[in-house]
Protein backbone atom coordinates (compact mmCIF):
# COMPACT_ATOMS: atom_id res chain seq x y z
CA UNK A 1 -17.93 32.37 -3.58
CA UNK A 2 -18.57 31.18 -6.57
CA UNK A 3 -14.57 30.69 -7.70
CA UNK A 4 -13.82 29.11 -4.59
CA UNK A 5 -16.49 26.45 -5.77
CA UNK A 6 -15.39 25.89 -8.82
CA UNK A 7 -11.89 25.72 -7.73
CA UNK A 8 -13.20 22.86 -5.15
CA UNK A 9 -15.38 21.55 -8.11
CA UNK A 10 -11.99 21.20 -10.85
CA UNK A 11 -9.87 19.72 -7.73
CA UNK A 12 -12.36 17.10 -7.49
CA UNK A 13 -12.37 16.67 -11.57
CA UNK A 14 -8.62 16.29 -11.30
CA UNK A 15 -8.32 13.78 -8.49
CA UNK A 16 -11.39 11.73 -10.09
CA UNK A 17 -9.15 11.65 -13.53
CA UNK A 18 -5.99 10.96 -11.55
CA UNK A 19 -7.79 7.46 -10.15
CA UNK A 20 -9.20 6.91 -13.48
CA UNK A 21 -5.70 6.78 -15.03
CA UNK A 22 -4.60 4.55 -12.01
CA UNK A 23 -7.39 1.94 -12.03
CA UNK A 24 -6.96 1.78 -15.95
CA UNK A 25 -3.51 0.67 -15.60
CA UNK A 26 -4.64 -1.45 -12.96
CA UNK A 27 -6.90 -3.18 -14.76
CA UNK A 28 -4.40 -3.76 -18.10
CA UNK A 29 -1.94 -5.26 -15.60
CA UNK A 30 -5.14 -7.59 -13.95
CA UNK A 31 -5.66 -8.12 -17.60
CA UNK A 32 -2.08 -9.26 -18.65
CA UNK A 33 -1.89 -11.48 -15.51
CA UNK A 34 -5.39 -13.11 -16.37
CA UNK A 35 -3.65 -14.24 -19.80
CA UNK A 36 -0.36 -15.42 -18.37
CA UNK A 37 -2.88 -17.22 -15.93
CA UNK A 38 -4.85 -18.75 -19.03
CA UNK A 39 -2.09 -19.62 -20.81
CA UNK A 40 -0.55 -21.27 -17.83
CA UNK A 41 -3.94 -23.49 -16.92
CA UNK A 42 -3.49 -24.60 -20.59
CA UNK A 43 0.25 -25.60 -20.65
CA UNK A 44 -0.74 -27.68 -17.78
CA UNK A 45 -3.94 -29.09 -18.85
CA UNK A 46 -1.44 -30.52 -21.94
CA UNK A 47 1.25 -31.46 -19.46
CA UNK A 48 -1.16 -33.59 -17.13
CA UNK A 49 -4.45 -34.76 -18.72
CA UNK A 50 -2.73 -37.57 -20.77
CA UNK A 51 -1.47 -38.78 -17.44
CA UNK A 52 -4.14 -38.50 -15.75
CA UNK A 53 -6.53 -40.69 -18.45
């Protein structure tokens, strides 16, 4: 009984560490993106905001 539960308790573990990995590389690519996206809003802010004044 008690192997069976812990056999139930380290498949959880593994699945839990399996969607930590994912949401980790998730959130570097999120991260990346929110750069680009900075670095963007800035190229444009240069691009425009003399016309604009």
């Amino acid at each position: 009984m008690t192997d069976i539960r812990e056999q139930e308790m380290q498949g959880k573990i593994d699945e839990l560490t399996a969607q930590k990995a994912s949401l980790e590389a998730e959130n570097k690519q999120l991260r990346k993106q929110v750069e680009w996206l900075r670095k963007a809003q800035v190229d444009i802010q240069r691009l425009y905001l003399p016309v604009l004044v």
